[in-house]
N, C-alpha and C. Protein backbone atom coordinates (compact mmCIF):
# COMPACT_ATOMS: atom_id res chain seq x y z
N UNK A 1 0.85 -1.17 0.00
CA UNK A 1 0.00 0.00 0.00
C UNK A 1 0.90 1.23 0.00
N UNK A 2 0.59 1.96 -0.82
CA UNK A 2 1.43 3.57 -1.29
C UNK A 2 0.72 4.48 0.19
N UNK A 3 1.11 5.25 1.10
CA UNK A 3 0.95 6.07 1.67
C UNK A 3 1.14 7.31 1.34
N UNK A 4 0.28 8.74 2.08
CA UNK A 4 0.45 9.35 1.19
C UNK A 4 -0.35 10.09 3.19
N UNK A 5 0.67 11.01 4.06
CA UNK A 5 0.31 11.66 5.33
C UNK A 5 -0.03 12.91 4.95
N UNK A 6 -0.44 13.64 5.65
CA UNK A 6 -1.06 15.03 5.97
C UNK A 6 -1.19 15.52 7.06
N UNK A 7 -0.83 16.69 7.48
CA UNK A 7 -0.64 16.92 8.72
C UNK A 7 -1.26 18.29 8.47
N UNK A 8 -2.47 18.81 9.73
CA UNK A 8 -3.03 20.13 9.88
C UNK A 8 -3.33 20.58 11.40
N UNK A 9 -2.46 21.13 11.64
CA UNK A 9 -2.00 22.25 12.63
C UNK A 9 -1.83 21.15 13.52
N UNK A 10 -0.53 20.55 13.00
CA UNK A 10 -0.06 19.82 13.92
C UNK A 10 1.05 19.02 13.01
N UNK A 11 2.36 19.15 14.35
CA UNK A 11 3.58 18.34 13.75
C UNK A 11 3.62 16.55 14.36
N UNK A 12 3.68 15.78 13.69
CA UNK A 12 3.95 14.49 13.94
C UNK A 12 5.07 13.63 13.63
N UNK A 13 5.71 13.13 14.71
CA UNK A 13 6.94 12.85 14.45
C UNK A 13 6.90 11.26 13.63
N UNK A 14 8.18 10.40 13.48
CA UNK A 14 7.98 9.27 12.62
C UNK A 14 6.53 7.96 13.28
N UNK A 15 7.28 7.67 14.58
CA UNK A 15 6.47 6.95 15.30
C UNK A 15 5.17 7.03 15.09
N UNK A 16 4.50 7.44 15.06
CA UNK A 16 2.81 7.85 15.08
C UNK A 16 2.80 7.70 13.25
N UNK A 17 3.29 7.86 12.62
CA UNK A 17 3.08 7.20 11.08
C UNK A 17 4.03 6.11 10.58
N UNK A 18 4.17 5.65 11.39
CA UNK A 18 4.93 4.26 11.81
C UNK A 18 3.44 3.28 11.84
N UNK A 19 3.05 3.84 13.11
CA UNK A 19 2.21 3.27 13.81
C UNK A 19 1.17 2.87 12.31
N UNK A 20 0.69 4.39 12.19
CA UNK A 20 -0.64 4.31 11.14
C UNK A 20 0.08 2.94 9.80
N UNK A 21 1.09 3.36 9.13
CA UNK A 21 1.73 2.34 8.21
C UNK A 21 0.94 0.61 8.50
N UNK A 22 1.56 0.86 9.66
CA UNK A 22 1.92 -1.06 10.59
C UNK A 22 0.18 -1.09 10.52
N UNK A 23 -0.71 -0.67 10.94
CA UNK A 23 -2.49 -0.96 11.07
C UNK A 23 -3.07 -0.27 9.98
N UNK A 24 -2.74 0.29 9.12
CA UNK A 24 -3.47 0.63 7.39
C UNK A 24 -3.05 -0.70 6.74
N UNK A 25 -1.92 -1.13 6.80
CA UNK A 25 -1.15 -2.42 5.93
C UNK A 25 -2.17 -3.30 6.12
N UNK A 26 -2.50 -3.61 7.35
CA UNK A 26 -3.66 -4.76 7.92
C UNK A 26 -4.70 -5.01 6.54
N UNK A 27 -5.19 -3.85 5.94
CA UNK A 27 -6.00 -3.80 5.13
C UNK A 27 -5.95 -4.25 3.72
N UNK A 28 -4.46 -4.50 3.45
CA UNK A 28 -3.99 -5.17 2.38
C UNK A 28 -4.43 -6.05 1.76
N UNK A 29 -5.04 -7.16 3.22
CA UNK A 29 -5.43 -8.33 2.37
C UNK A 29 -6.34 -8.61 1.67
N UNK A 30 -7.48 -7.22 1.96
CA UNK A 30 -8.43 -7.02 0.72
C UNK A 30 -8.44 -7.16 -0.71
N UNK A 31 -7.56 -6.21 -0.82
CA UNK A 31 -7.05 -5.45 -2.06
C UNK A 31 -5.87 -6.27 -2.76
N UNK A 32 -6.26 -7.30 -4.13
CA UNK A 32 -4.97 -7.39 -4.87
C UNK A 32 -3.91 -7.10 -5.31
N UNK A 33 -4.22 -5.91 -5.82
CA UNK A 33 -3.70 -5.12 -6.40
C UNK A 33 -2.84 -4.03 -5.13
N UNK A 34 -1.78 -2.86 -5.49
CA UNK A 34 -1.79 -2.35 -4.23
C UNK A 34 -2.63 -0.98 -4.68
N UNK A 35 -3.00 -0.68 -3.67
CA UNK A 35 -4.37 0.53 -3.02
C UNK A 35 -3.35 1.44 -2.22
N UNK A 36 -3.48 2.97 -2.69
CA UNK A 36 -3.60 3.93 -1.90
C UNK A 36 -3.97 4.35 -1.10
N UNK A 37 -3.39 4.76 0.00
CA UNK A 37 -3.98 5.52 1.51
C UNK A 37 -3.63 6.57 1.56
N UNK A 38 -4.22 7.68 2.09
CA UNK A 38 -4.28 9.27 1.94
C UNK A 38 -4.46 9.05 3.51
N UNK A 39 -3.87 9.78 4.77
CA UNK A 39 -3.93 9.66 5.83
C UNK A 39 -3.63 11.06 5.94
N UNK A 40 -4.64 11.96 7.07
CA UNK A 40 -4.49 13.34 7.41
C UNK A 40 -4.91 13.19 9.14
N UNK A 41 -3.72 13.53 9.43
CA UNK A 41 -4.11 14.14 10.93
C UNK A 41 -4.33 15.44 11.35
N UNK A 42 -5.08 15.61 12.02
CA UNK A 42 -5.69 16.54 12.90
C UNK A 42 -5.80 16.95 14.20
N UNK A 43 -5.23 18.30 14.74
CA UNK A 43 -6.15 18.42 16.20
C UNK A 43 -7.08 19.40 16.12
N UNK A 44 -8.46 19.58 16.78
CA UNK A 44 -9.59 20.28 16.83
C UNK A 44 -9.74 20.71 18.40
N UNK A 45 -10.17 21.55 18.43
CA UNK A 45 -10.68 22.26 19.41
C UNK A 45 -10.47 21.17 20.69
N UNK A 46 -10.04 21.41 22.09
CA UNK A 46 -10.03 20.81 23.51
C UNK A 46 -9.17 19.58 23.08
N UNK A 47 -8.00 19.94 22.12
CA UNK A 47 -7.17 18.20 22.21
C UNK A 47 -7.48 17.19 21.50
N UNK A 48 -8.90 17.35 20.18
CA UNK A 48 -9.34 16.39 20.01
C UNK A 48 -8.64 15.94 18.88
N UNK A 49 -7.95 14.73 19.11
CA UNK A 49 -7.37 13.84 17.88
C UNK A 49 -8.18 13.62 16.87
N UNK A 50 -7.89 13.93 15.27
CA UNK A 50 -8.83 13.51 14.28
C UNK A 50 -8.19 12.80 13.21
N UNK A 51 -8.56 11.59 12.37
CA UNK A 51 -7.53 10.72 11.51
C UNK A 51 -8.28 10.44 10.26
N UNK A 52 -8.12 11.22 9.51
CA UNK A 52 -9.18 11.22 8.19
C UNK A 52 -8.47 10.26 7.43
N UNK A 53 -8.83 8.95 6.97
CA UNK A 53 -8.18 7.65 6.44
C UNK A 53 -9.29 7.53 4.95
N UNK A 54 -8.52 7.49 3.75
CA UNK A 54 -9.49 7.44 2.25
C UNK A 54 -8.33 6.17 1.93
N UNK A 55 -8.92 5.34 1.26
CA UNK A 55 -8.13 4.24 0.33
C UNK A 55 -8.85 4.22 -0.42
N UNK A 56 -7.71 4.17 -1.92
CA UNK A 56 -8.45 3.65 -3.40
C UNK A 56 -7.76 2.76 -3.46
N UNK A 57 -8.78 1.99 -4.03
CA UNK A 57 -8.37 0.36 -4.56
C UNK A 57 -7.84 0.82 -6.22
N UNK A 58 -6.79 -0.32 -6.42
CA UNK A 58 -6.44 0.23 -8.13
C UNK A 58 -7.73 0.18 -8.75
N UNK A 59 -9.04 -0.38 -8.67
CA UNK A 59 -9.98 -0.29 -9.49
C UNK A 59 -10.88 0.87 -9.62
N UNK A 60 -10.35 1.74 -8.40
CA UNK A 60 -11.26 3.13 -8.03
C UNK A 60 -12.33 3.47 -7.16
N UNK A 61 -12.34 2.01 -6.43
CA UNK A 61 -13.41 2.16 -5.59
C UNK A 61 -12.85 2.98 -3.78
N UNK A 62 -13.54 3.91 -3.69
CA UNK A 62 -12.51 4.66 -2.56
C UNK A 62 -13.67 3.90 -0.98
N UNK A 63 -12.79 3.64 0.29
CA UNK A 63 -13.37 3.93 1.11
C UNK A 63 -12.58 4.98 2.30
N UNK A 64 -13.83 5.29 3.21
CA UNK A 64 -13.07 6.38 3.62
C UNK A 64 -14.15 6.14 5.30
N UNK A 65 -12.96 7.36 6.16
CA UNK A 65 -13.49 6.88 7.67
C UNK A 65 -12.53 8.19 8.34
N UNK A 66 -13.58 8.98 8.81
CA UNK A 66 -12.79 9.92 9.80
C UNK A 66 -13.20 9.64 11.43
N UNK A 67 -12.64 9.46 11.73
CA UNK A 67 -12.44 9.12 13.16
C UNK A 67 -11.83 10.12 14.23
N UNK A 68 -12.38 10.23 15.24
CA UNK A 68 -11.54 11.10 16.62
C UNK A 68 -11.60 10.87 17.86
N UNK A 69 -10.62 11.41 18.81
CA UNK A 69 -10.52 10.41 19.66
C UNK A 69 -10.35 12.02 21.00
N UNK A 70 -10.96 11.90 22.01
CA UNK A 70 -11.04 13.40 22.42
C UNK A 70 -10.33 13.67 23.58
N UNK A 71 -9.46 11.53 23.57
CA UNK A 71 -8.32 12.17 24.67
C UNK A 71 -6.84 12.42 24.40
N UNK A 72 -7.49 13.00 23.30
CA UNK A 72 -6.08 13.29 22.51
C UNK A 72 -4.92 12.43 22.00
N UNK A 73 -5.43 10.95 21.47
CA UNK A 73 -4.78 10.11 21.83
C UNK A 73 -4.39 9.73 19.80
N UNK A 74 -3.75 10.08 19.16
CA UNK A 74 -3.51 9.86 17.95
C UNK A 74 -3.71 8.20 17.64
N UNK A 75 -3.29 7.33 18.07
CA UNK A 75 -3.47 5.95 17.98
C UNK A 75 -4.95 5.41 18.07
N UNK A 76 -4.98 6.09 19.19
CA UNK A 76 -6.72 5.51 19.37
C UNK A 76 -7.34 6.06 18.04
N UNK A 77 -7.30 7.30 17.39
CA UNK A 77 -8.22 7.57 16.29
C UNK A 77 -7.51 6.84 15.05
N UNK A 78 -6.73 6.66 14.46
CA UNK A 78 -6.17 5.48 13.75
C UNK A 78 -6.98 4.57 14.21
N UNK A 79 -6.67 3.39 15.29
CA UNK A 79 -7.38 2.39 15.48
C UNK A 79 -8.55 2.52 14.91
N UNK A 80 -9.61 3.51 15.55
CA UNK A 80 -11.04 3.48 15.33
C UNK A 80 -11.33 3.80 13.38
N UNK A 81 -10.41 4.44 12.83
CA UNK A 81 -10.54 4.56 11.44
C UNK A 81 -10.08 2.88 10.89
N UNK A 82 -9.17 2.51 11.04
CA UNK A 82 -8.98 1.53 10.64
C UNK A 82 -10.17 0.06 10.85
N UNK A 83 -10.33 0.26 12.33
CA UNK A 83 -11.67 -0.77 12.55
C UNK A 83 -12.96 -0.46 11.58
N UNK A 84 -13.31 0.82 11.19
CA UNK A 84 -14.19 1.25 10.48
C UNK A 84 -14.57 1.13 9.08
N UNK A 85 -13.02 0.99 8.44
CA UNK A 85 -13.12 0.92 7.25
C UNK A 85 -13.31 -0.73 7.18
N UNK A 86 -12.32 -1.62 8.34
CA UNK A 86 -12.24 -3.00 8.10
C UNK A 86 -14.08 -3.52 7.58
N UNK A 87 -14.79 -3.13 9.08
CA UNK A 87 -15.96 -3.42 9.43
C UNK A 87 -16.64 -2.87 8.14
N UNK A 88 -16.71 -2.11 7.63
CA UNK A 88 -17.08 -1.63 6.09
C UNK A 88 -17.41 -2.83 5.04
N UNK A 89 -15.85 -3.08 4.84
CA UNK A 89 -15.28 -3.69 3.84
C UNK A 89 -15.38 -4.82 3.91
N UNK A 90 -15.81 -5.76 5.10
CA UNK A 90 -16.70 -6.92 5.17
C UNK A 90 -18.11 -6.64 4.96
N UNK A 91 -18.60 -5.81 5.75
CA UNK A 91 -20.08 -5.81 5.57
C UNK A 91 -20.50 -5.41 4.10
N UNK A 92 -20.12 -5.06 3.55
CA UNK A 92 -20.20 -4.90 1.87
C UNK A 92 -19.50 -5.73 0.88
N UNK A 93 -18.52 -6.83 1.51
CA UNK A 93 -18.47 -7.48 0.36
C UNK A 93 -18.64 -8.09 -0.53
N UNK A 94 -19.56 -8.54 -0.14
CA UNK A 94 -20.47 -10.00 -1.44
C UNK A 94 -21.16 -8.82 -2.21
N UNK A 95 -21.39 -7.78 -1.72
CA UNK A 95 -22.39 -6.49 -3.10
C UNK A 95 -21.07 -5.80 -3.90
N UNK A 96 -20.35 -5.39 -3.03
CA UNK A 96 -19.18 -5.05 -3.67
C UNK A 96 -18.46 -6.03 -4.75
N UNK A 97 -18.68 -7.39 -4.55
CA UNK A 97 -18.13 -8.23 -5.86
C UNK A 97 -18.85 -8.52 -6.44
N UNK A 98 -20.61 -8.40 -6.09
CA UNK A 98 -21.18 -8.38 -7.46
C UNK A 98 -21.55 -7.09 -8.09
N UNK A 99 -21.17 -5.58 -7.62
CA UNK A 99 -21.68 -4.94 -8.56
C UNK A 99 -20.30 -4.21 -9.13
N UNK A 100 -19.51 -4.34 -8.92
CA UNK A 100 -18.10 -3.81 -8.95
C UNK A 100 -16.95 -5.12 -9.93
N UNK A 101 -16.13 -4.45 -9.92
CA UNK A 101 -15.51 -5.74 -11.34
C UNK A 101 -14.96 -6.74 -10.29
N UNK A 102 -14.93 -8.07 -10.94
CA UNK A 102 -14.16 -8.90 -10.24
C UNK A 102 -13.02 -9.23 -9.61
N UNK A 103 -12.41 -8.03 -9.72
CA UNK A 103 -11.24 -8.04 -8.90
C UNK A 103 -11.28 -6.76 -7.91
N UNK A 104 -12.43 -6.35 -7.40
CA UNK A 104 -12.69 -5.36 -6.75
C UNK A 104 -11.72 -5.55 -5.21
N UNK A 105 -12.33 -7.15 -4.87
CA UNK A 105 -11.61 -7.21 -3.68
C UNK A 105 -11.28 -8.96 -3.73
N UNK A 106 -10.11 -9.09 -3.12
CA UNK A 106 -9.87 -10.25 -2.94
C UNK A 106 -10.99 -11.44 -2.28
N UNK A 107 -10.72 -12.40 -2.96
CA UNK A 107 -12.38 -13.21 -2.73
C UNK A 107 -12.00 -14.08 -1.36
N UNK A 108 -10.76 -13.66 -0.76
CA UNK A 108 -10.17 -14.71 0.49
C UNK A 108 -10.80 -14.24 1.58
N UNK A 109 -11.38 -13.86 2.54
CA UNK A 109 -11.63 -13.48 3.41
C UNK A 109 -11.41 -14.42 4.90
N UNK A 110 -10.56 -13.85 5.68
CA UNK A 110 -9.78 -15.06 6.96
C UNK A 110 -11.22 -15.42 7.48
N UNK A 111 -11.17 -16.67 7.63
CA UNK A 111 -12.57 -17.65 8.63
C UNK A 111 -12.57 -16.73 9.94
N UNK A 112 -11.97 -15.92 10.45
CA UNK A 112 -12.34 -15.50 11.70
C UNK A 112 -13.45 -14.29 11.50
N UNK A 113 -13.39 -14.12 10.71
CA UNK A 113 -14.63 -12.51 9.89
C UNK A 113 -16.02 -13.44 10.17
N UNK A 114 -17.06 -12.90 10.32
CA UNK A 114 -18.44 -12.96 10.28
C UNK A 114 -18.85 -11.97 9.27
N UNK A 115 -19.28 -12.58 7.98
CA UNK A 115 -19.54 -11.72 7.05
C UNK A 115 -21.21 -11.56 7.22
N UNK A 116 -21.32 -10.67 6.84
CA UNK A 116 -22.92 -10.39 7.28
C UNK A 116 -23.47 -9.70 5.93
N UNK A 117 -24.51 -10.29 5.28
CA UNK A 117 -25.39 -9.83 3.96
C UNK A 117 -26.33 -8.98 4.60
N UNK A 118 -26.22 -7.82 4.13
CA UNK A 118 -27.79 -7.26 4.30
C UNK A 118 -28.31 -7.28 2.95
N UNK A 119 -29.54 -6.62 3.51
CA UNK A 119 -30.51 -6.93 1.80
C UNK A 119 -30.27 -6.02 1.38
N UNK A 120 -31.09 -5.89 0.12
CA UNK A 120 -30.42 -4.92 -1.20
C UNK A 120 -31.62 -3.47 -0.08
N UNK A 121 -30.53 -2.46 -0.98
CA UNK A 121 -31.22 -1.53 -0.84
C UNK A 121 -32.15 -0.83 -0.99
N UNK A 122 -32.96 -0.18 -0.10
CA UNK A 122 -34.50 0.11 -0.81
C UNK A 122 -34.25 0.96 -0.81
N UNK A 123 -34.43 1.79 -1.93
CA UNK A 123 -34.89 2.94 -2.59
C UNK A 123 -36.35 3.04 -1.96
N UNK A 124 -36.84 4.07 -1.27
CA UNK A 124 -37.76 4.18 -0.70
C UNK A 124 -38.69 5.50 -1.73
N UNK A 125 -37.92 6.75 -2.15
CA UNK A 125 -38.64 7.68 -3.40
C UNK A 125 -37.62 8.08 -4.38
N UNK A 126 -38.18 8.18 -5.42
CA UNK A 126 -37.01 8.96 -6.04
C UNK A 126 -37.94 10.54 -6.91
N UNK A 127 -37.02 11.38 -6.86
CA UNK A 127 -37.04 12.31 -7.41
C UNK A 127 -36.42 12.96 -8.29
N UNK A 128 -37.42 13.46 -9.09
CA UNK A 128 -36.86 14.05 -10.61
C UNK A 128 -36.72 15.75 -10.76
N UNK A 129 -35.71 16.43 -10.75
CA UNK A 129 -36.27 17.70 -11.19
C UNK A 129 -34.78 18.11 -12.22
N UNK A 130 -35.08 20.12 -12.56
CA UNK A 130 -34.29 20.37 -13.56
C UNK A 130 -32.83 20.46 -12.90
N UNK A 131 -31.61 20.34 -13.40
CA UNK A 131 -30.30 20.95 -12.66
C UNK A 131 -30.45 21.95 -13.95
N UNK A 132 -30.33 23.44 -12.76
CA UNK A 132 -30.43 24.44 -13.78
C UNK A 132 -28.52 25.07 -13.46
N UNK A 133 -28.34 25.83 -14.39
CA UNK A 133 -26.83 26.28 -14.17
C UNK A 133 -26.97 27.48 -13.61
N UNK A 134 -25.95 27.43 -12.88
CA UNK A 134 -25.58 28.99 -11.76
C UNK A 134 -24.20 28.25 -11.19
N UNK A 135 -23.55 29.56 -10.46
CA UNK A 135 -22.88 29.51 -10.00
C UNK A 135 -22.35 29.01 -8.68
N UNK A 136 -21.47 28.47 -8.37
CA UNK A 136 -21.11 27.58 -6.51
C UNK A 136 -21.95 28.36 -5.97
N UNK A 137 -21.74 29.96 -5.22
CA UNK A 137 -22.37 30.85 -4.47
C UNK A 137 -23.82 30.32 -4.59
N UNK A 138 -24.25 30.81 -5.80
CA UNK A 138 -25.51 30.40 -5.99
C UNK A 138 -26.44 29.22 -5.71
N UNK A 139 -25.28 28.28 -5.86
CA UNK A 139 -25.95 26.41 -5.47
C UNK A 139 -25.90 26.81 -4.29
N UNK A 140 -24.63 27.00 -3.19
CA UNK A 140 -24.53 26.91 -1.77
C UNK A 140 -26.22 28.03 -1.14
N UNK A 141 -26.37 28.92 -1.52
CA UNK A 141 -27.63 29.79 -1.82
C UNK A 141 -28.70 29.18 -1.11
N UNK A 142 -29.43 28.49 -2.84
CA UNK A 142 -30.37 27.45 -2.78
C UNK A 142 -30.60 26.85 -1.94
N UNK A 143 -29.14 26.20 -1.66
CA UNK A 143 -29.19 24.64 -0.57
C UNK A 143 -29.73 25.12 0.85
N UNK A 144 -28.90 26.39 1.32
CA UNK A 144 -29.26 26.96 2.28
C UNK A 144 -30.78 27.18 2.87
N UNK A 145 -31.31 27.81 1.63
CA UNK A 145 -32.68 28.45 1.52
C UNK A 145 -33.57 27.26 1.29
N UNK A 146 -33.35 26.02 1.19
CA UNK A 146 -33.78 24.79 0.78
C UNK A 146 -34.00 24.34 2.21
N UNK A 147 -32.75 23.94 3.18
CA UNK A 147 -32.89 23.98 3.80
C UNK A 147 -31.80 22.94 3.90
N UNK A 148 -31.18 21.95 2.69
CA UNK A 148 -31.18 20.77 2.68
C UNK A 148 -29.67 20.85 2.77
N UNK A 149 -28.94 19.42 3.25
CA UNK A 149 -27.29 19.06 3.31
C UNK A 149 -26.29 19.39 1.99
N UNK A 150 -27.29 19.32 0.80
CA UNK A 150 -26.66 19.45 -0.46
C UNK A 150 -27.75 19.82 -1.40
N UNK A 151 -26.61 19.71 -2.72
CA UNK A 151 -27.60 20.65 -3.75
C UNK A 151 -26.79 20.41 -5.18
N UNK A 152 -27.97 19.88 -5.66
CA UNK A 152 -26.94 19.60 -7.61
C UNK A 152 -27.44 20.53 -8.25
N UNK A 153 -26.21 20.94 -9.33
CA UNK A 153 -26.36 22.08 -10.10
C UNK A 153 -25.67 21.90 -11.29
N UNK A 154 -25.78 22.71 -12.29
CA UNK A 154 -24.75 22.87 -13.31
C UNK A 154 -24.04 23.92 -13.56
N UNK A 155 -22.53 23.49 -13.52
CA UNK A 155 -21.51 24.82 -13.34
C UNK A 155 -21.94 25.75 -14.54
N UNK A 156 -22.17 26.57 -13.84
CA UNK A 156 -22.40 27.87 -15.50
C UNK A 156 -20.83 28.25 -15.78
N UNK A 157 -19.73 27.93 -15.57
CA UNK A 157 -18.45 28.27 -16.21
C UNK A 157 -18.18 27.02 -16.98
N UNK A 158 -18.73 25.78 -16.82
CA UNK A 158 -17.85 24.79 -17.55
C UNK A 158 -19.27 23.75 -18.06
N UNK A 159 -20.61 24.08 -17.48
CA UNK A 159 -21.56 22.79 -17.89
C UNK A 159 -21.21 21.43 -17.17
N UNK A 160 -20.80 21.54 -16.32
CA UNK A 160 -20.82 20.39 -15.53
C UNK A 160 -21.51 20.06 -14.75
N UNK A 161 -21.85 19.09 -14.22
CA UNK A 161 -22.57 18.61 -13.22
C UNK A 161 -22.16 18.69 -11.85
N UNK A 162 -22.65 19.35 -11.01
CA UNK A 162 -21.94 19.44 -9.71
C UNK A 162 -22.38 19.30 -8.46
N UNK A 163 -22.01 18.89 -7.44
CA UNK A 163 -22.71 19.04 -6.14
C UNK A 163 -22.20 19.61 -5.12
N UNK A 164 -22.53 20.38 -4.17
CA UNK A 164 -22.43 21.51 -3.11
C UNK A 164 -22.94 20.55 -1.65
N UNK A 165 -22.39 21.18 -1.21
CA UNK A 165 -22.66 20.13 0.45
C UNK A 165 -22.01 21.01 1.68
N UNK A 166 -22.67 20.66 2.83
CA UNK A 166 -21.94 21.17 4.23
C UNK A 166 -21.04 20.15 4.90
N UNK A 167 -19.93 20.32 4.91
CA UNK A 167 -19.24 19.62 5.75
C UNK A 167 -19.50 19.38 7.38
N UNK A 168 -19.17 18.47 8.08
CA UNK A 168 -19.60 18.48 9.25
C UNK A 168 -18.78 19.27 10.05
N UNK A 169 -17.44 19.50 10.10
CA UNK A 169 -16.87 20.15 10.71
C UNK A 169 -16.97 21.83 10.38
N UNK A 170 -17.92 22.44 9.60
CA UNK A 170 -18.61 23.54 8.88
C UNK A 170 -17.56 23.95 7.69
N UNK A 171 -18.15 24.73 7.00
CA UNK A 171 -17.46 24.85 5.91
C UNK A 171 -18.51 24.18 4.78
N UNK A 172 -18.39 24.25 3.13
CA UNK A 172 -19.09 23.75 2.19
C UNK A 172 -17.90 22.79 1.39
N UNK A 173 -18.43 21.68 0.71
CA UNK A 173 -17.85 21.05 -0.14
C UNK A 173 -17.87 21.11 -1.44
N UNK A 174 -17.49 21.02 -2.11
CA UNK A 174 -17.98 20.73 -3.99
C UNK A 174 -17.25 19.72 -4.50
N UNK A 175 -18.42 19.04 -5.13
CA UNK A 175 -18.12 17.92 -6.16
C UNK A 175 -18.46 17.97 -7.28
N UNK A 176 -17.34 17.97 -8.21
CA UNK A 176 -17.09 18.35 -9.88
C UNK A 176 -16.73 16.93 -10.38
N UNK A 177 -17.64 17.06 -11.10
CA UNK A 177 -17.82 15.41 -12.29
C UNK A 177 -17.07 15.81 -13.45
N UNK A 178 -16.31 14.55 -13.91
CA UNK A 178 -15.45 14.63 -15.16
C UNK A 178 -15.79 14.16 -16.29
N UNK A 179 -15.81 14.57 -17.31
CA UNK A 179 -16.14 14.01 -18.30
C UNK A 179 -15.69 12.68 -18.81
């Protein structure tokens, strides 16, 4: 697995991405192929440890797990990201290898796992309306005045398809689709 740290408002010495290395690797045995890890640490307000953990599999399928730990304890939020994504990545695997290519994830899974099927997903409504074009400001706007977590739009600079969102830690997101 390629690593790839981040550090925000905060210095971390080798040990502690030592650590993360030695319990992200764990996750290997998923993934055939080798998979990328993007690892960003964090401290937030009163000490609180935060460990934002994304892996792409070479096929592109990303999972991801932010975790924090509020006694300031960098390991413990690793741990809990890492348990998160594990626990993920079983509980989705038999959908994940059938709707995803066959080499999404390794078909070995150790006898000590309890894999657990849930049922397919219900789509409970769906809804149709226009994505009209305007600008980010403008989507973030809407969403606001909507009331709602997010908001699709079409970039009026490029015609793209896009989506606007609130982050939990505040702040807005955007997601730009590629052609």
């Amino acid at each position: 697995m390629k690593f790839t740290f981040t550090c925000k408002k905060i210095a971390l010495n080798n040990s502690i991405k030592e650590y993360a290395e030695k319990k992200i690797s764990k996750l290997d045995r998923y993934f055939p192929e080798e998979a990328d890890a993007f690892v960003t640490f964090a401290v937030e307000k009163k000490n609180r440890c935060v460990v934002e953990l994304t892996i792409r599999a070479a096929n592109g399928t990303l999972f991801r797990a932010q975790e924090e730990d509020a006694d300031g304890d960098m390991r413990g939020a690793i741990d809990k990201a890492v348990t998160f994504i594990d626990r993920r990545i079983r509980k989705n695997k038999t959908r994940l290898a059938k709707n995803l290519r066959a080499d999404a994830l390794v078909s070995d899974v150790p006898a000590e796992f309890d894999l657990v099927e849930d049922a397919e997903f219900d789509v409970v409504r769906t809804k149709r309306f226009t994505v009209k074009p305007m600008s980010t400001d403008e989507a973030i706007l809407q969403m606001n005045l909507l009331g709602h977590s997010f908001y699709v739009f079409r970039n009026v600079d490029d015609n793209a398809i896009c989506v606007v969102y609130t982050r939990h830690n505040g702040g807005y997101g955007l997601i730009e689709t590629e052609e």
